[in-house]
C-alpha atoms as a PDB file:
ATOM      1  CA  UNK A   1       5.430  -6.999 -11.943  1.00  0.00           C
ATOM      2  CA  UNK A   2       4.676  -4.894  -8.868  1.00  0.00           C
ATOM      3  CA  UNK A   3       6.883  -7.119  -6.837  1.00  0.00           C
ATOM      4  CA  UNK A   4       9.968  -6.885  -9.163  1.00  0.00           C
ATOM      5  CA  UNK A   5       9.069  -3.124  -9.423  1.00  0.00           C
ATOM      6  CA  UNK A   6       8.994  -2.995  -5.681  1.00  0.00           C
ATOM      7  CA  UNK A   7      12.255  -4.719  -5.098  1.00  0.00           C
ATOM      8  CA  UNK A   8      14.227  -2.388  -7.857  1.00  0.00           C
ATOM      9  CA  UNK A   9      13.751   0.660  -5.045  1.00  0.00           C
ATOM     10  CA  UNK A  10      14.630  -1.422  -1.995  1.00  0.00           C
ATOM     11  CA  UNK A  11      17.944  -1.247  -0.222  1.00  0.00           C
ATOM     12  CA  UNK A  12      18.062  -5.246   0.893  1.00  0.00           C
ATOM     13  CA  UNK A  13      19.656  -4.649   3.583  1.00  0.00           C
ATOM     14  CA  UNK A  14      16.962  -3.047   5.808  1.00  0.00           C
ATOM     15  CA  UNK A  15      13.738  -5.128   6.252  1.00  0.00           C
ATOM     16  CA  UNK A  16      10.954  -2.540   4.793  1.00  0.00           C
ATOM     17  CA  UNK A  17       7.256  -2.759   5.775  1.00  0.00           C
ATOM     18  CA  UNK A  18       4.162  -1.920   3.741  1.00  0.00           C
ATOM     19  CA  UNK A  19       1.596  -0.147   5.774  1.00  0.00           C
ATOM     20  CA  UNK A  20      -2.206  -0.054   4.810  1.00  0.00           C
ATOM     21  CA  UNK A  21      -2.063   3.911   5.342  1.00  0.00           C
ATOM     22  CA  UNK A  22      -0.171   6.634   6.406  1.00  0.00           C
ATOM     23  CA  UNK A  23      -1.638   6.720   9.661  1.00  0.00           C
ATOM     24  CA  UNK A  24      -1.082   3.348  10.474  1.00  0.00           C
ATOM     25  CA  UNK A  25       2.518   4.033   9.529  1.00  0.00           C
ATOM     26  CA  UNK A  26       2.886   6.760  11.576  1.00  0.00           C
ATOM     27  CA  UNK A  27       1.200   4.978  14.430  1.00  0.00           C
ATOM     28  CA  UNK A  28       3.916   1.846  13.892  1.00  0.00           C
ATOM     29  CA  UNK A  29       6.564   4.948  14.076  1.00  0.00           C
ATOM     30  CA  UNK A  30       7.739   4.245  18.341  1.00  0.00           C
ATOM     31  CA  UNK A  31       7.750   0.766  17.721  1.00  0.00           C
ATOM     32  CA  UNK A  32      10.453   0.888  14.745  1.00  0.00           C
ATOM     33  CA  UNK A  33      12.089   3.804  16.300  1.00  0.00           C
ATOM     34  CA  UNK A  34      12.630   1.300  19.116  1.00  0.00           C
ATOM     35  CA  UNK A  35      13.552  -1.908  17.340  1.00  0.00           C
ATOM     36  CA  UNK A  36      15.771  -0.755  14.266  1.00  0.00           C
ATOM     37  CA  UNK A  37      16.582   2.661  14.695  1.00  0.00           C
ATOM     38  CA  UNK A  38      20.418   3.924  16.164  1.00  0.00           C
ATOM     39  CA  UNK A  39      20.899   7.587  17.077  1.00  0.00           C
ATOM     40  CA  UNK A  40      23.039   8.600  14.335  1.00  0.00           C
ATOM     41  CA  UNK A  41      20.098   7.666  11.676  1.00  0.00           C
ATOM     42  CA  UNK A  42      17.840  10.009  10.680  1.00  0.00           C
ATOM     43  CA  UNK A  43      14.101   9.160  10.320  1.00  0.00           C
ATOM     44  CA  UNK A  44      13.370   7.992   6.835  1.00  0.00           C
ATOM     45  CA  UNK A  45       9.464   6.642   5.840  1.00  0.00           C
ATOM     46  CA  UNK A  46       8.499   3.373   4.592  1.00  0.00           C
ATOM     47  CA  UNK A  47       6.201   3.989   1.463  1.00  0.00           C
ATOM     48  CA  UNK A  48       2.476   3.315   2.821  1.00  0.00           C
ATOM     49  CA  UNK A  49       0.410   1.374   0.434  1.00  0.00           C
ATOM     50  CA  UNK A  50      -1.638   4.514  -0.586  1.00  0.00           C
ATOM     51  CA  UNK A  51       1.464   6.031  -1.204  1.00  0.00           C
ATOM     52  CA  UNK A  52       2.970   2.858  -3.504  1.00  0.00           C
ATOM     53  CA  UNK A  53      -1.141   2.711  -5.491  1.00  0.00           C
ATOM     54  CA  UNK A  54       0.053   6.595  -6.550  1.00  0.00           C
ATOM     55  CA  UNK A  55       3.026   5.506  -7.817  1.00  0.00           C
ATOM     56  CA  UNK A  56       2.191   2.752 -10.087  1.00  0.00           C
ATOM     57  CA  UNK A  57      -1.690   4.292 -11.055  1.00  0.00           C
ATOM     58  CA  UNK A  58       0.901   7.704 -12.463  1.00  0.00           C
ATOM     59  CA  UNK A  59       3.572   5.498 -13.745  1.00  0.00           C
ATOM     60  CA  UNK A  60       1.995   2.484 -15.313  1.00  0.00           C
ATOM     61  CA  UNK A  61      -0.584   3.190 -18.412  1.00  0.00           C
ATOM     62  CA  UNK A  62      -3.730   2.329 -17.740  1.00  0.00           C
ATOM     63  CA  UNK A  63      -3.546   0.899 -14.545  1.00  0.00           C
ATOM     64  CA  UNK A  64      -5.914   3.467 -12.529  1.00  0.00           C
ATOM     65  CA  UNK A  65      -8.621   2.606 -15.138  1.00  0.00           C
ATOM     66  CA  UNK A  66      -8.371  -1.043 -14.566  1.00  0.00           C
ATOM     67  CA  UNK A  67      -8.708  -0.516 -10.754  1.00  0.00           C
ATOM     68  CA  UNK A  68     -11.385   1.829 -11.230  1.00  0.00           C
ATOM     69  CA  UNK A  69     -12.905  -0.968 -13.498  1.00  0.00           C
ATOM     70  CA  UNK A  70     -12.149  -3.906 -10.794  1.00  0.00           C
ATOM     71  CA  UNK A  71     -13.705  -1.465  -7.932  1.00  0.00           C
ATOM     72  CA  UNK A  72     -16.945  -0.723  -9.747  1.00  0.00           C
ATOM     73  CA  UNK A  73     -17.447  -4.988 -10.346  1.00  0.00           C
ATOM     74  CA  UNK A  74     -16.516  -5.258  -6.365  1.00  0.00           C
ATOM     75  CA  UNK A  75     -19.141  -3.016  -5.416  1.00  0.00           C
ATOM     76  CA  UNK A  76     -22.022  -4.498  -8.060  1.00  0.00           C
ATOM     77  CA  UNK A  77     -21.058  -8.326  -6.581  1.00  0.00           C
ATOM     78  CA  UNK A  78     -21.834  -6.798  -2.912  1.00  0.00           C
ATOM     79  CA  UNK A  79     -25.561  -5.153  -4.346  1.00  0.00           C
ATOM     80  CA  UNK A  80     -25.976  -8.556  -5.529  1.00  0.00           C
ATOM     81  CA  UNK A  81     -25.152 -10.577  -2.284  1.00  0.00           C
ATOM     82  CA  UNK A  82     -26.791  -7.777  -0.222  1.00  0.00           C
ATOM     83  CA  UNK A  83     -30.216  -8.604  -2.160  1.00  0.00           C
ATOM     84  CA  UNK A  84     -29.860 -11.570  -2.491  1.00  0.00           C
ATOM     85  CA  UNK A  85     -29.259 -11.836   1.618  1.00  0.00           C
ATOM     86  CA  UNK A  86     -33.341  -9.407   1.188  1.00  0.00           C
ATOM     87  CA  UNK A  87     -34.487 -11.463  -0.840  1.00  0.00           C
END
């Protein structure tokens, strides 16, 4: 669903990038610039992942819940390992 939800914004004919953060996108920025960018175009960002989360946690119902849900069980399975590694 995020895929097809993904691909329903994309103009196909530019290869698009998801970035971890905005910082790493705006780090990436020269590089790009270099490689795909001609004079005439203007600057336009690449959604960074934090930036595509936001979107889909305000637009889907429910869905910041269950990742709220699936980060609390991440960091309970790390206590675990972690005492078990003390124990």
């Amino acid at each position: 669903m995020l895929l097809a939800l993904l691909r329903k914004h994309r103009d196909d004919s530019v290869p698009q990038t998801v970035y971890c953060s905005d910082e790493c996108q705006e780090a990436d920025w020269k590089r790009h610039k270099a490689e795909c960018c001609e004079d005439w175009q203007a600057p336009r960002g690449v959604p960074s992942q934090d930036r595509i989360s936001e979107y889909f946690n305000e637009h889907i119902p429910g869905l910041r819940e269950m990742n709220a849900e699936m980060e609390k069980r991440k960091l309970l399975r790390r206590a675990q390992a972690l005492e078990e590694d003390t124990a």
